[in-house]
C-alpha atoms as a PDB file:
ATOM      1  CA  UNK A   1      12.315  -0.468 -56.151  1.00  0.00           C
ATOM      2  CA  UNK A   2       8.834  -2.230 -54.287  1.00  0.00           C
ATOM      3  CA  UNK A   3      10.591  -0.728 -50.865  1.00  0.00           C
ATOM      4  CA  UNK A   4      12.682   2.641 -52.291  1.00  0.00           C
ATOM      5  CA  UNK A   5       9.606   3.842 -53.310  1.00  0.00           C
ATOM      6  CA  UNK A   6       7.363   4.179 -50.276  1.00  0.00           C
ATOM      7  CA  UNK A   7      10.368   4.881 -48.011  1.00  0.00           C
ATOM      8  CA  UNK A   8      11.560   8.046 -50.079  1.00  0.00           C
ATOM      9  CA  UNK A   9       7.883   9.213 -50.030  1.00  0.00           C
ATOM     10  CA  UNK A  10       8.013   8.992 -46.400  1.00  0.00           C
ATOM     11  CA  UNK A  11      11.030  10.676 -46.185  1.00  0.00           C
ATOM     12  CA  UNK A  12       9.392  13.710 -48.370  1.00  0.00           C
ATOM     13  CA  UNK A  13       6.533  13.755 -45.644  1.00  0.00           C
ATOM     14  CA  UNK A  14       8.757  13.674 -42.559  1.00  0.00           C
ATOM     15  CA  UNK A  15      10.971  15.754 -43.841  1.00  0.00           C
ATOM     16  CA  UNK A  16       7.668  18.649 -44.483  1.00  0.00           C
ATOM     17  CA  UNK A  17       6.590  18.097 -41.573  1.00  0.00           C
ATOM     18  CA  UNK A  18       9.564  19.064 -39.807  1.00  0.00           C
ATOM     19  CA  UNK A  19      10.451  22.209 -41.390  1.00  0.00           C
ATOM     20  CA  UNK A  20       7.236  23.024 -41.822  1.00  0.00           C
ATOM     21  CA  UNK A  21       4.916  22.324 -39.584  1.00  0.00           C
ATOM     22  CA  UNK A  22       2.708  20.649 -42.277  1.00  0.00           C
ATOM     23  CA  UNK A  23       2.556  19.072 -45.868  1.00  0.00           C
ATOM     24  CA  UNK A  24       2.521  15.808 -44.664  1.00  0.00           C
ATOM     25  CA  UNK A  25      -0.732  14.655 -46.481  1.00  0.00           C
ATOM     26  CA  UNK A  26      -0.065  17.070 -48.970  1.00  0.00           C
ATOM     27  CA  UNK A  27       2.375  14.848 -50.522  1.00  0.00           C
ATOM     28  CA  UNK A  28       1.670  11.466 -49.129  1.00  0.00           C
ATOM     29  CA  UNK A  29      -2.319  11.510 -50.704  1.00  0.00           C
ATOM     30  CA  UNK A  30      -1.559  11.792 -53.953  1.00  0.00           C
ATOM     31  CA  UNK A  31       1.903  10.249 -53.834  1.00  0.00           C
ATOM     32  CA  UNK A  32      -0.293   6.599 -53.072  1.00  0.00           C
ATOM     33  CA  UNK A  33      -2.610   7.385 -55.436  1.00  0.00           C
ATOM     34  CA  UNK A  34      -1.043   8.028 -58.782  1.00  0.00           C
ATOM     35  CA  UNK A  35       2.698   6.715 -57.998  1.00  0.00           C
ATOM     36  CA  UNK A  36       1.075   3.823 -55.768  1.00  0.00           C
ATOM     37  CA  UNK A  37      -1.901   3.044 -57.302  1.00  0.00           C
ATOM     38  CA  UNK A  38      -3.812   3.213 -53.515  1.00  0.00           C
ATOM     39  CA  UNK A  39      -7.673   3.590 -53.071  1.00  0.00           C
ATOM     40  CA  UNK A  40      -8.512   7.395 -53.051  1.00  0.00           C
ATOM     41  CA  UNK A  41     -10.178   6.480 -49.176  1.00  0.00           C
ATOM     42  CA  UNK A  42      -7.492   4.439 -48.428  1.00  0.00           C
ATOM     43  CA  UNK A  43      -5.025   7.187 -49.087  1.00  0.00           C
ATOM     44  CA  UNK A  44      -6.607   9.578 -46.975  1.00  0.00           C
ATOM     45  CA  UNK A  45      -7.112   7.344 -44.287  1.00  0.00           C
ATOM     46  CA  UNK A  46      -3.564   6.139 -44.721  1.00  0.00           C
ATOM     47  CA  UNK A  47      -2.016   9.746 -44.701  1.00  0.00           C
ATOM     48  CA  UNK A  48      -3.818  10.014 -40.903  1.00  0.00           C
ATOM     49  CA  UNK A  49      -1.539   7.148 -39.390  1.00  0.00           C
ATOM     50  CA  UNK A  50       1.761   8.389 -41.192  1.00  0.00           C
ATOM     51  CA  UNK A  51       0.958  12.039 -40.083  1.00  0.00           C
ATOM     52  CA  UNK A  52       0.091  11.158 -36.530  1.00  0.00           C
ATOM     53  CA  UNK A  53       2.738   9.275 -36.157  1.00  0.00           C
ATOM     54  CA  UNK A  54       4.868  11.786 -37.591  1.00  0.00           C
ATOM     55  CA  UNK A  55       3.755  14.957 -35.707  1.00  0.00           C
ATOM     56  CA  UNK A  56       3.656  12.794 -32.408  1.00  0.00           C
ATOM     57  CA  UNK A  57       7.026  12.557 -32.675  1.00  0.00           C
ATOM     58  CA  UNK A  58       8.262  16.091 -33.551  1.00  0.00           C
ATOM     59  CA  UNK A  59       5.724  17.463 -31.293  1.00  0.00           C
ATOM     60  CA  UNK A  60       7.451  15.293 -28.703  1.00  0.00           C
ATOM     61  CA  UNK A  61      10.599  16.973 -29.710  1.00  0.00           C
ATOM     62  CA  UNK A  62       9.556  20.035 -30.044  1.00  0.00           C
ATOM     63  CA  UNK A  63       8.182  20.379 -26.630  1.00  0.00           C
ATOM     64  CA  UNK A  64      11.444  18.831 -24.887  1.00  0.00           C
ATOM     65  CA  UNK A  65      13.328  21.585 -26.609  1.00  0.00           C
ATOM     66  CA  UNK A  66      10.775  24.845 -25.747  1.00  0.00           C
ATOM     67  CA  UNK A  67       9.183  24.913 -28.496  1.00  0.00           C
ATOM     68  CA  UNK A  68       5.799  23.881 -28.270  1.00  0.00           C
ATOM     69  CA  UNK A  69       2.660  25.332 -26.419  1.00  0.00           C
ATOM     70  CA  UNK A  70       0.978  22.316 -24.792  1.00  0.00           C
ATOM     71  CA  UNK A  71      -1.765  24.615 -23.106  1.00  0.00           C
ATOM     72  CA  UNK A  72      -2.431  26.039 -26.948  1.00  0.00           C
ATOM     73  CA  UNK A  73      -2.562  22.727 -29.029  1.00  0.00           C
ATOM     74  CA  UNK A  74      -4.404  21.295 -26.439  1.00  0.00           C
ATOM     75  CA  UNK A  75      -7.233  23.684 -26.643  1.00  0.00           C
ATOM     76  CA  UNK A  76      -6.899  24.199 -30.322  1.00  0.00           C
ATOM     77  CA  UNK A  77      -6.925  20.300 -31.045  1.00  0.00           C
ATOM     78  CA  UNK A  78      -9.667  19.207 -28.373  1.00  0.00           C
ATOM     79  CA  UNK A  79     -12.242  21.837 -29.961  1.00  0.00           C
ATOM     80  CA  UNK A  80     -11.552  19.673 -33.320  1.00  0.00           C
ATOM     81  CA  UNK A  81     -11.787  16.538 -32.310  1.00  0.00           C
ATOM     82  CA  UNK A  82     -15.556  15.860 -32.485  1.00  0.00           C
ATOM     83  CA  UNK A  83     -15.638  17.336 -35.786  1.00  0.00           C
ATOM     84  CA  UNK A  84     -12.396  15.633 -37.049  1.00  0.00           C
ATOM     85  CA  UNK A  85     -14.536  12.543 -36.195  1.00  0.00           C
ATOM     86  CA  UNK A  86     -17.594  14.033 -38.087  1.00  0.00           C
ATOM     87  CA  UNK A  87     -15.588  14.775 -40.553  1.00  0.00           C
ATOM     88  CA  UNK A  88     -14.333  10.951 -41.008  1.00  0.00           C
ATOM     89  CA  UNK A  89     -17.241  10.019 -41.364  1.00  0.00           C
ATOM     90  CA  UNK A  90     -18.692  11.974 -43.922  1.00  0.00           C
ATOM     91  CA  UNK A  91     -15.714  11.196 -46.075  1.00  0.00           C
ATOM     92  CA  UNK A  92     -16.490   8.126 -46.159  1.00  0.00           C
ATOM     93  CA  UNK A  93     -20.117   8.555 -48.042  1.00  0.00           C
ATOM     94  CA  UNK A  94     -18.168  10.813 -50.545  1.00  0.00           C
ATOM     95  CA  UNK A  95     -16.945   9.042 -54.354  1.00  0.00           C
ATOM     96  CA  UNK A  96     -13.269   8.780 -53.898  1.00  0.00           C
ATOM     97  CA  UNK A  97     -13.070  11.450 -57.384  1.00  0.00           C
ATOM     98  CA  UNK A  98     -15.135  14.244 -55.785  1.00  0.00           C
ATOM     99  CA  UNK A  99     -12.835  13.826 -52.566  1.00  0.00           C
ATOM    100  CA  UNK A 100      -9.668  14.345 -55.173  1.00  0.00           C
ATOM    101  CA  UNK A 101     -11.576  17.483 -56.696  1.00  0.00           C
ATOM    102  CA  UNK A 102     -12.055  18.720 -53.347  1.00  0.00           C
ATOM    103  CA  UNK A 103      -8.414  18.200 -51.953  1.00  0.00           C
ATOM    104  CA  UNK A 104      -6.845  19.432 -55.231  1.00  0.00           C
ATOM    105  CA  UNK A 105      -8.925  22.968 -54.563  1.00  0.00           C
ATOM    106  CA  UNK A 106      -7.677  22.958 -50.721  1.00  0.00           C
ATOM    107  CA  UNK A 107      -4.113  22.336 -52.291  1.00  0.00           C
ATOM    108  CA  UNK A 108      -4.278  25.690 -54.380  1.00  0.00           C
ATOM    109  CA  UNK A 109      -5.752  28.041 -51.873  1.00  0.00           C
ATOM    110  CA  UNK A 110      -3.118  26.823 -49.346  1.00  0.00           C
ATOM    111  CA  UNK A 111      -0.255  27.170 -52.093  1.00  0.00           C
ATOM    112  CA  UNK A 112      -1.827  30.700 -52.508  1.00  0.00           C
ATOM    113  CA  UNK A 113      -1.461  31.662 -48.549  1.00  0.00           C
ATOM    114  CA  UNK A 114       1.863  29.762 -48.274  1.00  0.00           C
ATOM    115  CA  UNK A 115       3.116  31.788 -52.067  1.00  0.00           C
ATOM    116  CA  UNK A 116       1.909  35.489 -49.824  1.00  0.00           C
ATOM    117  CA  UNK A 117       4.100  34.830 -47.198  1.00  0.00           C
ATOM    118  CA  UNK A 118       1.098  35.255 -44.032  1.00  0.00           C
ATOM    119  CA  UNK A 119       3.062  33.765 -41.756  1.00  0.00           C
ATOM    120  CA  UNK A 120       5.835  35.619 -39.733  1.00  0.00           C
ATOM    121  CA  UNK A 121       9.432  34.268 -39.295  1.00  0.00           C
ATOM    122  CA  UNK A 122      10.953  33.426 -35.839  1.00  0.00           C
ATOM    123  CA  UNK A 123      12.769  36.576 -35.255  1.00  0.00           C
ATOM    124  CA  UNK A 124       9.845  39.069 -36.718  1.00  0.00           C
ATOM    125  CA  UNK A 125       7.443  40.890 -33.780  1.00  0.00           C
ATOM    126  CA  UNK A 126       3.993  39.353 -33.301  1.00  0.00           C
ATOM    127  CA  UNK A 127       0.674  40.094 -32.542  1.00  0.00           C
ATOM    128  CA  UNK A 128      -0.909  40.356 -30.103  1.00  0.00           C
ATOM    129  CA  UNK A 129      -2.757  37.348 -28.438  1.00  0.00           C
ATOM    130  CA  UNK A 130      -6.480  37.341 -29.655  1.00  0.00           C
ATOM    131  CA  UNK A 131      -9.898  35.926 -27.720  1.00  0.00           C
ATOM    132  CA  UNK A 132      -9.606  32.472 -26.684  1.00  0.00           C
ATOM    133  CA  UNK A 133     -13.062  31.848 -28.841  1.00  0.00           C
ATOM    134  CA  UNK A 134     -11.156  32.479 -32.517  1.00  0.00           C
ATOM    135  CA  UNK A 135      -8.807  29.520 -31.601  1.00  0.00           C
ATOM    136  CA  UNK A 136     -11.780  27.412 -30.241  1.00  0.00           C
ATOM    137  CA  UNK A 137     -13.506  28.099 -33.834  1.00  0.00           C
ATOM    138  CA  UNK A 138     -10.414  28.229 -36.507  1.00  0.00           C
ATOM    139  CA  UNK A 139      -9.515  24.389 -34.303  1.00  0.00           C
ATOM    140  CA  UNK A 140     -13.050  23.117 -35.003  1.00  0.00           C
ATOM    141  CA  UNK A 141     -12.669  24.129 -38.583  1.00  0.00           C
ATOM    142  CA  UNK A 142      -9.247  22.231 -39.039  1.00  0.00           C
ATOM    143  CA  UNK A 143     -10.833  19.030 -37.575  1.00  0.00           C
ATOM    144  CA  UNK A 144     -13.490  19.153 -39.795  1.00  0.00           C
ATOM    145  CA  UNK A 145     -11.188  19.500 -43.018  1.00  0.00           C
ATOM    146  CA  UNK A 146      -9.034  17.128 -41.506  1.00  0.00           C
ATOM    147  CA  UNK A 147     -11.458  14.078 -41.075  1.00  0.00           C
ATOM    148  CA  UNK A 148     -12.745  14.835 -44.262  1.00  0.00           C
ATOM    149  CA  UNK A 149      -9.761  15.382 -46.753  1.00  0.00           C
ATOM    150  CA  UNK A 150      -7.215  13.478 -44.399  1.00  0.00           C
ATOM    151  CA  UNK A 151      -4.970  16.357 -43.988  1.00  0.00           C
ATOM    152  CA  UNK A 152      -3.737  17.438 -40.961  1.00  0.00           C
ATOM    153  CA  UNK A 153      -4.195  21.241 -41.438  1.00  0.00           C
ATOM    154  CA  UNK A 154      -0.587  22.315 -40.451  1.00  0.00           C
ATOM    155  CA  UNK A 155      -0.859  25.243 -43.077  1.00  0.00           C
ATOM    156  CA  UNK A 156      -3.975  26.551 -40.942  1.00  0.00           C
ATOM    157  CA  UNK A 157      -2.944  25.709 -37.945  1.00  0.00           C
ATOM    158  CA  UNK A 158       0.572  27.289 -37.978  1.00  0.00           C
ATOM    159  CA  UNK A 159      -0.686  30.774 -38.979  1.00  0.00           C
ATOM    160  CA  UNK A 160      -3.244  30.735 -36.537  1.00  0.00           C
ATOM    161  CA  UNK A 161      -1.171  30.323 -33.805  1.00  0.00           C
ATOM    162  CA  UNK A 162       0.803  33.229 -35.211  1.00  0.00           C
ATOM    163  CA  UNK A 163      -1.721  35.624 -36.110  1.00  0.00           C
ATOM    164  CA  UNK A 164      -4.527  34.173 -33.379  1.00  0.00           C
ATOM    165  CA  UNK A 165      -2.112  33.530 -30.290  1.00  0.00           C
ATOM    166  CA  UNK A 166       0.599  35.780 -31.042  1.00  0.00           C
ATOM    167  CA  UNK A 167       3.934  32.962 -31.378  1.00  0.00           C
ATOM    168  CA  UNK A 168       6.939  32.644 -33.236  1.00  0.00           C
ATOM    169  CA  UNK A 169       6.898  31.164 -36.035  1.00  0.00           C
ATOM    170  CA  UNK A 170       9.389  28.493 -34.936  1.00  0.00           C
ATOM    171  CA  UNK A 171       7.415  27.676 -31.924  1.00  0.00           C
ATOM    172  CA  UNK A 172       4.027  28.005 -33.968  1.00  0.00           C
ATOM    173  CA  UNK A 173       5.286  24.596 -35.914  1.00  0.00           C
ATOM    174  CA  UNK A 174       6.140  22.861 -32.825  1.00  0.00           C
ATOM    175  CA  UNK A 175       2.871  23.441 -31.235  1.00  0.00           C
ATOM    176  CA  UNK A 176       1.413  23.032 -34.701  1.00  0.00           C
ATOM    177  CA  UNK A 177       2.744  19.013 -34.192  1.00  0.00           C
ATOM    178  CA  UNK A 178       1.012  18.661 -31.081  1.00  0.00           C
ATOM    179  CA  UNK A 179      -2.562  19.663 -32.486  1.00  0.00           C
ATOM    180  CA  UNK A 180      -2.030  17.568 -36.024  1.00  0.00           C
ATOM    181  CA  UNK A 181      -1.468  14.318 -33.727  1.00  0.00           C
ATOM    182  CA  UNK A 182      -4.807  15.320 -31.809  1.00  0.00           C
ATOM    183  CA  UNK A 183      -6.578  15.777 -35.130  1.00  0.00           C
ATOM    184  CA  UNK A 184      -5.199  13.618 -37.157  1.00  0.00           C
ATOM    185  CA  UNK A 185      -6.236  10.322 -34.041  1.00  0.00           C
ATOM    186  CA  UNK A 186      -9.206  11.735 -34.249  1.00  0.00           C
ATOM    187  CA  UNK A 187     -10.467  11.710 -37.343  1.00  0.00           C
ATOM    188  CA  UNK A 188      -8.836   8.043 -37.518  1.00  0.00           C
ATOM    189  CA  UNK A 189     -11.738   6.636 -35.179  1.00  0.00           C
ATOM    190  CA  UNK A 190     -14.011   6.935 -38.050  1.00  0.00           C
ATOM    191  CA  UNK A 191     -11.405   5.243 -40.298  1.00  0.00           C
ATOM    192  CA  UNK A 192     -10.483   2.555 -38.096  1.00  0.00           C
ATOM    193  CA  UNK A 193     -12.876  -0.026 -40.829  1.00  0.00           C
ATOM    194  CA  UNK A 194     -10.422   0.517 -43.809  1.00  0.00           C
ATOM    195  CA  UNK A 195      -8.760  -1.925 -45.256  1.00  0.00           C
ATOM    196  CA  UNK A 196      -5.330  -0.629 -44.774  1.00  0.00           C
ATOM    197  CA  UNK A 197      -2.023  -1.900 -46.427  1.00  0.00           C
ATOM    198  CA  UNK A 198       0.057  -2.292 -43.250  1.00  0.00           C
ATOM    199  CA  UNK A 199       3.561  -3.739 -44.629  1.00  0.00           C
ATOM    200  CA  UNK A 200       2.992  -0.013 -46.892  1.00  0.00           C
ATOM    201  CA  UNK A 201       2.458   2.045 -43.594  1.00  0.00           C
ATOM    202  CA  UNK A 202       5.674   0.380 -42.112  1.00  0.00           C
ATOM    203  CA  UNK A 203       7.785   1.660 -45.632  1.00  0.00           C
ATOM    204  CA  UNK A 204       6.322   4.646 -45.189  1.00  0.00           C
ATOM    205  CA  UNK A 205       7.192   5.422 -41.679  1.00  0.00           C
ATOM    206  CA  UNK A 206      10.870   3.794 -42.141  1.00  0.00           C
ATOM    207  CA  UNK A 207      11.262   6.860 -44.499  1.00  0.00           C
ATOM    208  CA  UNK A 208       8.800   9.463 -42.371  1.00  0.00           C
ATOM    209  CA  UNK A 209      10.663   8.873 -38.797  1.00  0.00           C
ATOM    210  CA  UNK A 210      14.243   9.063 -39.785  1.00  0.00           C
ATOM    211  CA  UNK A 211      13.522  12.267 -42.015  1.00  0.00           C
ATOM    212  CA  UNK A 212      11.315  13.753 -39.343  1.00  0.00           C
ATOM    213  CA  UNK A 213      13.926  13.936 -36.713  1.00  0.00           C
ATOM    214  CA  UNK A 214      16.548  15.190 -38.722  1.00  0.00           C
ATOM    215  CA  UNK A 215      14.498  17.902 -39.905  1.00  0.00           C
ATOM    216  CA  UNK A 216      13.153  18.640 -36.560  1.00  0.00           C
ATOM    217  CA  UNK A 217      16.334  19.367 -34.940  1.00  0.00           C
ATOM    218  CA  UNK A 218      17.875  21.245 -38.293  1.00  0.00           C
ATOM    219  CA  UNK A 219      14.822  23.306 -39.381  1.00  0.00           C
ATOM    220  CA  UNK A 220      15.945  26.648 -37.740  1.00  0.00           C
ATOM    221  CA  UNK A 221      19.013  27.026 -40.172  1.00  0.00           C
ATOM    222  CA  UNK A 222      16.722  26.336 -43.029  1.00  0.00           C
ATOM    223  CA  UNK A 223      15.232  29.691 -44.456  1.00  0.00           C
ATOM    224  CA  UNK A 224      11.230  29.726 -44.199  1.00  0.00           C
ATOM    225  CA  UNK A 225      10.609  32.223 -46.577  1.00  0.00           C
ATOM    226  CA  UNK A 226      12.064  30.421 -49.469  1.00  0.00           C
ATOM    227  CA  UNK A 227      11.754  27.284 -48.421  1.00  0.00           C
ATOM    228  CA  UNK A 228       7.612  27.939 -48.008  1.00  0.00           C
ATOM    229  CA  UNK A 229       7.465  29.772 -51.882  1.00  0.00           C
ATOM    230  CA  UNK A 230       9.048  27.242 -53.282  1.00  0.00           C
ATOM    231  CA  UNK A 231       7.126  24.448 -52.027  1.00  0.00           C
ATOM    232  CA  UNK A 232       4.295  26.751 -52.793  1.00  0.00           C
ATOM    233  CA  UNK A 233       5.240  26.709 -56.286  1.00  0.00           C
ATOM    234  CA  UNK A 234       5.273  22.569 -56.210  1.00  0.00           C
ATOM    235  CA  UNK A 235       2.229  22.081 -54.556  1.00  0.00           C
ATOM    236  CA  UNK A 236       0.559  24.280 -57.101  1.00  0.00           C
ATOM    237  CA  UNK A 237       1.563  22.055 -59.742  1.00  0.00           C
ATOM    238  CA  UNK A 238       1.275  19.084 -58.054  1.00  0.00           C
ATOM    239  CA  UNK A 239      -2.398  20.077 -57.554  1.00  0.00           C
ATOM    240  CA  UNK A 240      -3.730  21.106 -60.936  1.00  0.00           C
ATOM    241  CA  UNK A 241      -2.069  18.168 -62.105  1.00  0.00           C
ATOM    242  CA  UNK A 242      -4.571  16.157 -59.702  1.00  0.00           C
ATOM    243  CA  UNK A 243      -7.610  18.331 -60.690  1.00  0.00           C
ATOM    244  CA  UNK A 244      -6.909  17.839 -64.461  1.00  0.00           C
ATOM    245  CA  UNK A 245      -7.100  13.628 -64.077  1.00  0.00           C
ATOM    246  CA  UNK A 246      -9.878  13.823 -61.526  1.00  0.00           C
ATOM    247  CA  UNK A 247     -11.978  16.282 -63.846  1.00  0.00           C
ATOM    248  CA  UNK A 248     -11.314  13.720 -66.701  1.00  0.00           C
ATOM    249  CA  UNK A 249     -12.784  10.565 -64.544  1.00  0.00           C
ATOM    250  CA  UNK A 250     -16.189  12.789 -63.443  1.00  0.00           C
END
């Protein structure tokens, strides 16, 4: 049970990440702390490795296949990276309950924008592409919730490139990858002290690569629409179920 445990919740991150473009630290923050038992900082800081490692790979994927703007993520990811750093930083000064508060919060207004249905499917028409400044300002934003909360911001990230840039949804998550591995290394500089559990990281990325690749390469027959609502739906519990027990230890 010590190893099924970590390896399954990799599997659940992978697997998010692959259909999704996002979700990994979602599931893998409080996953470590209440199934776990992990350090609230350690969690977040932990989530950056299995993420990066994660979207590195399906990015990698995603742009042998087509399906992943390297121009894009590069310019979205680089304007975050000082502020993903920031953002590390900061998180580290914060109580480990206030930083559950505050990613419980970010869980229900992204359940709430995944639940609407903002983002366009592959075959729906786009928009068109909008200044080059928006993308600069939306990427500085992700890093910044990134170093702080340890999330990679795929739920931001893929509907800007949609609504911002003007891309298919499909090729919105791959290039959505590309910027979460920028991101999430960055804010991981200004983690680099913690006192990580590496035989745990190693569990959780037998799970995370495995389920990664399979959903990378299967996620177009998947339908987005449902599949986002109903994870939607989980996340929203999953998150006032964290901002009940953090409340309770205020």
């Amino acid at each position: 049970m010590t190893f099924i445990v970590p390896i399954f919740i990799g599997a659940v991150v992978g697997l998010l990440l692959g259909f999704l473009g996002g979700g990994g630290a979602i599931m893998i923050v409080p996953a470590m702390v209440y199934i776990l038992h992990a350090d609230e900082h350690v969690a977040l800081a932990t989530a950056l490795i299995i993420v990066a490692v994660n979207a590195a790979i399906g990015g990698g994927l995603a742009w042998k296949d087509g399906r992943a703007d390297v121009t894009t993520a590069f310019v979205f990811g680089a304007s975050g990276m000082l502020t993903a750093y920031g953002g590390a930083l900061v998180s580290k000064q914060i109580p480990g309950q206030y930083l559950l508060v505050a990613f419980s919060l970010l869980l229900l207004t992204i359940a709430f924008f995944m639940y609407r249905g903002t983002m366009h499917t592959a075959d729906e028409p786009v928009t068109l592409a909008k200044p080059r400044w928006q993308i600069v300002v939306v990427g500085a934003l992700v890093g910044l919730v990134t170093g702080i909360l340890g999330v990679g911001g795929g739920f931001v990230i893929v509907p800007a490139m949609v609504l911002l840039v003007g891309m298919p949804m499909r090729r919105a998550v791959g290039t959505s990858l590309l910027v979460i591995t920028i991101n999430s290394l960055s804010s991981l500089m200004g983690h680099l002290d913690t006192a990580f559990d590496w035989m745990l990281i190693v569990m959780l990325l037998a799970g995370a690569i495995p389920a990664m690749t399979i959903a990378n390469k299967f996620g177009g027959a998947i339908d987005q629409h449902k599949l986002r609502r109903g994870f939607a739906i989980f996340v929203t519990l999953v998150a006032l179920l964290m901002l009940y027990e953090s409340l309770l230890r205020l």
